[in-house]
Protein backbone atom coordinates (compact mmCIF):
# COMPACT_ATOMS: atom_id res chain seq x y z
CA UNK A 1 17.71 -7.47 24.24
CA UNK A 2 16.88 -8.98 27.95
CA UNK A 3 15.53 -12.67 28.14
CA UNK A 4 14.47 -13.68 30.96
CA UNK A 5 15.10 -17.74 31.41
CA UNK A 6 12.24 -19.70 33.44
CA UNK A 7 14.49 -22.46 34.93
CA UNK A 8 11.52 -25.38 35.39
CA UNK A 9 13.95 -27.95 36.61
CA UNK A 10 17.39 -28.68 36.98
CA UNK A 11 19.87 -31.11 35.20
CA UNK A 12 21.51 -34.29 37.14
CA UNK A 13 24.51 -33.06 39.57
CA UNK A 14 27.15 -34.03 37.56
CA UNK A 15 26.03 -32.66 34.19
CA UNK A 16 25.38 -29.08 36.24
CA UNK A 17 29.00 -29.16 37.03
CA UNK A 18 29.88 -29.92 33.85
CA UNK A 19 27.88 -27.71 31.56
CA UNK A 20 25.88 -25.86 33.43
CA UNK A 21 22.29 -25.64 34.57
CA UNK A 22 19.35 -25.58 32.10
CA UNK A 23 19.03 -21.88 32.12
CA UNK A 24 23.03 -21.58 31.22
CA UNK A 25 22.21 -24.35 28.52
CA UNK A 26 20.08 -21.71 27.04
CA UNK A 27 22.42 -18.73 27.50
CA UNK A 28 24.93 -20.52 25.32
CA UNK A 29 22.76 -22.09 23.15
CA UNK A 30 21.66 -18.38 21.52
CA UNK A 31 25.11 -16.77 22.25
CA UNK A 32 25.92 -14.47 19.88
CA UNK A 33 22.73 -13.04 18.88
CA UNK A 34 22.70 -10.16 20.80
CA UNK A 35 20.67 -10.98 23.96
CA UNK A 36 21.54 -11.28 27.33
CA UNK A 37 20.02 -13.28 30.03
CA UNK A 38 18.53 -13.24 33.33
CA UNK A 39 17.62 -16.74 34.63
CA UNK A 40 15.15 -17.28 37.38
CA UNK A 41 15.09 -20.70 39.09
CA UNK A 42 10.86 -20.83 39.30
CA UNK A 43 11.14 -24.11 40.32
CA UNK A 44 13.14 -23.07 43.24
CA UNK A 45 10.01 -20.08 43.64
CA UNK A 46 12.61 -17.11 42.25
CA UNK A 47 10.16 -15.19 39.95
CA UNK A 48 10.73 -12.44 38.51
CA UNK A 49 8.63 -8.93 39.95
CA UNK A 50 6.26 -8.97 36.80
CA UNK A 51 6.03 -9.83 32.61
CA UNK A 52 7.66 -6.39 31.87
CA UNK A 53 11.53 -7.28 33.60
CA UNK A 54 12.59 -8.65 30.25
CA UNK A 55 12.18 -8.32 26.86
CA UNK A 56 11.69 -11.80 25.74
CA UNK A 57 10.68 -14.87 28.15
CA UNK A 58 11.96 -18.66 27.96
CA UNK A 59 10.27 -21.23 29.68
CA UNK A 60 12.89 -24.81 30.07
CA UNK A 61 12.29 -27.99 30.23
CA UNK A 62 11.84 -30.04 33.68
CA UNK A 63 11.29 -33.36 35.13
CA UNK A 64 8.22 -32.73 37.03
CA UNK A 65 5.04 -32.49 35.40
CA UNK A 66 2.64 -29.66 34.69
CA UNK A 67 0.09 -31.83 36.20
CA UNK A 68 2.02 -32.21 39.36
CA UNK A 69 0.54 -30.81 43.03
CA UNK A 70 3.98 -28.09 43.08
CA UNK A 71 4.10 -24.77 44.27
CA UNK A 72 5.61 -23.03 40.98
CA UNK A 73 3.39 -24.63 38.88
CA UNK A 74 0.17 -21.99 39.62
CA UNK A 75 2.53 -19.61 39.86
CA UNK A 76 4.24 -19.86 36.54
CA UNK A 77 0.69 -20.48 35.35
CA UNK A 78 -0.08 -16.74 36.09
CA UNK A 79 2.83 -15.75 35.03
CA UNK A 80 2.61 -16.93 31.32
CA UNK A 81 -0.84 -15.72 31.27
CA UNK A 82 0.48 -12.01 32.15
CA UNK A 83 3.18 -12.38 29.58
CA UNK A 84 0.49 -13.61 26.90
CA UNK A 85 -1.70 -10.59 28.03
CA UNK A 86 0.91 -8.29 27.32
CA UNK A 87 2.13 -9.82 24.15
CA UNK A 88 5.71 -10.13 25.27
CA UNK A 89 7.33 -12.69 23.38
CA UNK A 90 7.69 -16.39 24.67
CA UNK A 91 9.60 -19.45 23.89
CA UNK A 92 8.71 -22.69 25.68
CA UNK A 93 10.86 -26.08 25.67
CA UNK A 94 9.79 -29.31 26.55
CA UNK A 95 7.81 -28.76 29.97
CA UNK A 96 7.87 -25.25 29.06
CA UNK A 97 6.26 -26.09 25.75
CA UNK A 98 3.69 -28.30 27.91
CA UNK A 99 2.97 -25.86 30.12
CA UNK A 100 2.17 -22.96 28.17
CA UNK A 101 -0.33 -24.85 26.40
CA UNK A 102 -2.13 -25.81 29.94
CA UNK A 103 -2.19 -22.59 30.89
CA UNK A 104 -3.85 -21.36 28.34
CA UNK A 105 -6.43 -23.91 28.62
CA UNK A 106 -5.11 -27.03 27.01
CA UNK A 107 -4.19 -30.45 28.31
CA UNK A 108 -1.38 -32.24 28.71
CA UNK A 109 -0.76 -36.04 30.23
CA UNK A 110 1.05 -39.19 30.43
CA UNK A 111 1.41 -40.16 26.37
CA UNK A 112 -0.37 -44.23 26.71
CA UNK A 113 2.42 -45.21 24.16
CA UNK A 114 5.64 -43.97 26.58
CA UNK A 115 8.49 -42.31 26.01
CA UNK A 116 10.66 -40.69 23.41
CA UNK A 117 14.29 -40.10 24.23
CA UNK A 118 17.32 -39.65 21.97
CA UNK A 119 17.11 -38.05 18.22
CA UNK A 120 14.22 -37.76 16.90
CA UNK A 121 12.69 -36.83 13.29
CA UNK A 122 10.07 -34.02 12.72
CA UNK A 123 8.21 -31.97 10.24
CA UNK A 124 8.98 -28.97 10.94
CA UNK A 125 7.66 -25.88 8.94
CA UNK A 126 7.45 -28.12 5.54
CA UNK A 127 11.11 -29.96 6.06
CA UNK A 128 12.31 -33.13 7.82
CA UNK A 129 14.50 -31.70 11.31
CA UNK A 130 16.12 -34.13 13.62
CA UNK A 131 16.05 -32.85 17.22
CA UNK A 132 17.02 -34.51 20.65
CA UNK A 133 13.79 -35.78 22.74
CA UNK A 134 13.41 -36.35 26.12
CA UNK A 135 9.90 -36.78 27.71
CA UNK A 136 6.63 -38.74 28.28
CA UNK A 137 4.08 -36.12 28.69
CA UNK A 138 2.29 -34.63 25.90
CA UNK A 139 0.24 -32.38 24.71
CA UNK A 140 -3.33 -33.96 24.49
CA UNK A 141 -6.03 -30.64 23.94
CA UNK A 142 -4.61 -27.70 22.27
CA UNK A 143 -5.28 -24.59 23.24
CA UNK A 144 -8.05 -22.31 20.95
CA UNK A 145 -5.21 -20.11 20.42
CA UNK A 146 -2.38 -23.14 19.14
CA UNK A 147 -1.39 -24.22 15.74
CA UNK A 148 0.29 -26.95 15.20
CA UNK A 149 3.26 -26.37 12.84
CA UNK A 150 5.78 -29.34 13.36
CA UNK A 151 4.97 -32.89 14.72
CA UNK A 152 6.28 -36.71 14.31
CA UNK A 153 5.02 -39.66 14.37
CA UNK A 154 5.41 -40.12 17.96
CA UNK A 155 4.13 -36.57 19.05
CA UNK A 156 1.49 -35.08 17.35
CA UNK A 157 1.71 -31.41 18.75
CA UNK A 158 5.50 -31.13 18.72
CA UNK A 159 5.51 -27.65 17.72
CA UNK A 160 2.79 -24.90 18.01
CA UNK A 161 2.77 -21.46 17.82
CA UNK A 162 0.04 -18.81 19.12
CA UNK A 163 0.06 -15.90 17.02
CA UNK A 164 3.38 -14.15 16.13
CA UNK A 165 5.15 -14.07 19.58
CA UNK A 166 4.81 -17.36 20.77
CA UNK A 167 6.51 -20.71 19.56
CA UNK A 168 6.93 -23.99 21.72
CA UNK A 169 7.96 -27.51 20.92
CA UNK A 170 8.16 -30.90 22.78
CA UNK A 171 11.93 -31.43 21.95
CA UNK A 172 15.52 -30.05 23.03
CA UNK A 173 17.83 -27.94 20.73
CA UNK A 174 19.47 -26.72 23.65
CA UNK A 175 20.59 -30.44 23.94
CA UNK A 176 23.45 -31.74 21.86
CA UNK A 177 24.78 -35.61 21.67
CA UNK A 178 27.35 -35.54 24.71
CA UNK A 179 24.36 -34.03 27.17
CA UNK A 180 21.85 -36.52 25.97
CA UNK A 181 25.07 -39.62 26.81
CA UNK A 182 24.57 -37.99 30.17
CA UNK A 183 21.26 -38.21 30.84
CA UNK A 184 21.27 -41.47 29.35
CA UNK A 185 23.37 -42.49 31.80
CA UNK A 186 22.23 -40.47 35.29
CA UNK A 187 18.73 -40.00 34.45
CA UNK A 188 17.56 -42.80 32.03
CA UNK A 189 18.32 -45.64 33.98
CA UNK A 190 15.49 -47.09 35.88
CA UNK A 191 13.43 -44.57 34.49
CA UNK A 192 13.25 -45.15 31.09
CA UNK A 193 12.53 -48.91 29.29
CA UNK A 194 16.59 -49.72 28.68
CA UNK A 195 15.51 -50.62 24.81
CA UNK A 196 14.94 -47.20 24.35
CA UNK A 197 18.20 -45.97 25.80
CA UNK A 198 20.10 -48.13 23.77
CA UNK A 199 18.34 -47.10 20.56
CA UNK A 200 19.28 -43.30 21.57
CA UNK A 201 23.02 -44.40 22.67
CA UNK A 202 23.01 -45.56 19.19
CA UNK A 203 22.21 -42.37 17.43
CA UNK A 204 24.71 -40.35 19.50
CA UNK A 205 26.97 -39.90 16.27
CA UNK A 206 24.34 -38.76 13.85
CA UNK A 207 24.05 -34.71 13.37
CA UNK A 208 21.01 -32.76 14.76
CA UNK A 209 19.19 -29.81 13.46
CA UNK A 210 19.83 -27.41 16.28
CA UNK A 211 20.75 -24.56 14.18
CA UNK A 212 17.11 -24.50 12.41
CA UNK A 213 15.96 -23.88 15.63
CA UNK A 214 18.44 -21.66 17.50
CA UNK A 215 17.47 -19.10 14.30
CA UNK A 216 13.79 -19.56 14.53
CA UNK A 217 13.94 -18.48 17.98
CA UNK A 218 16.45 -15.70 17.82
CA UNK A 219 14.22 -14.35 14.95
CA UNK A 220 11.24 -14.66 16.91
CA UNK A 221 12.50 -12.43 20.06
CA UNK A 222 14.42 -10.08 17.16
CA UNK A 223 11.08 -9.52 15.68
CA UNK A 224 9.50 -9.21 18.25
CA UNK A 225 11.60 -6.57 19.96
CA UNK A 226 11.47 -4.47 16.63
CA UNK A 227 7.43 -4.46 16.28
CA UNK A 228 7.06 -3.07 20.11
């Protein structure tokens, strides 16, 4: 089964020649579930011809804002309207998560109360999950077509899903301790309030719950695949 990767952003230098871009994040991040990957860099403008060159589409996360005056941002707009249209299935991380939800007519802004970096706790379909964050924008208006299935008390609409073939969520199971360390220290700084970086240097040791979500995803595009 073909994904298709919608690279929003890219990763600080030194952590791209270390692990990777975001799109190869993703690629090894749901190795060994029988998909292979085609990444697009829309943030660079690569897109791909149309919804139909994959099977399954995943939209990463960024450091720009869907709110922000760039040329991908229409662009990728359209796109994950045609790939809604079509009922292709879609995953969308962090800005992807954000911008799904905008372009299918919700809102998303500047949270008032900041940011949330480091591990996190969430209800997640009826349990407690602990996932990596790493963002101040949120999702303010839902979309008609969103429900909200997972949230914190931070983030409200932390995960949503439209329908069967599209899930989204604010945080970063492609992220594990030793890439968060890095961003901590080439992306935090300056950026965000140092109190909050130390509290997520702190929980560096402390185990995530990845896993629940690498399977919720690889079930979704599975599915998916077998109902077309």
């Amino acid at each position: 089964m073909k994904i298709g990767v919608l690279q929003a952003g890219h990763g600080p230098d030194i952590l791209i020649e270390q692990t990777g871009d975001y799109g190869v994040l993703f690629e090894k991040f749901l190795a060994g579930h029988g998909f292979y990957f085609d990444i697009y860099s829309v943030v660079d403008m690569e897109f791909p011809a149309s919804a139909q060159d994959a099977d399954g589409w995943l939209i990463t996360g960024s450091k720009h804002g869907c709110y922000d005056n760039l040329p991908f941002i229409a662009a990728l707009e359209n796109l994950i309207r045609d790939i809604w249209g079509q009922s292709l299935p879609l995953v969308g991380i962090c800005f992807g998560h954000q911008i799904i939800a905008q372009a299918l007519g919700g809102k998303v802004e500047k949270f008032k109360d900041g940011w949330s970096v480091g591990l996190t706790e969430y209800n997640f379909d009826g349990k407690k999950v602990s996932l990596n964050a790493w963002h101040q924008d949120q999702i303010t208006r839902l979309p008609d077509d969103a429900t909200v299935i997972g949230s914190s008390i931070f983030c409200k609409n932390a995960f949503l899903s439209y329908g069967e073939k599209v899930f989204t969520l604010q945080a970063h199971p492609e992220f594990d301790s030793a890439f968060v360390k890095g961003l901590i220290q080439h992306r935090g700084r300056g950026l965000v309030p140092p109190e909050l970086l130390d509290q997520a240097r702190q929980k560096l040791v402390k185990s995530n719950s990845n896993s629940v979500i690498k399977s919720k995803i690889a079930t979704l595009f599975h599915s998916s695949k077998a109902d077309s």
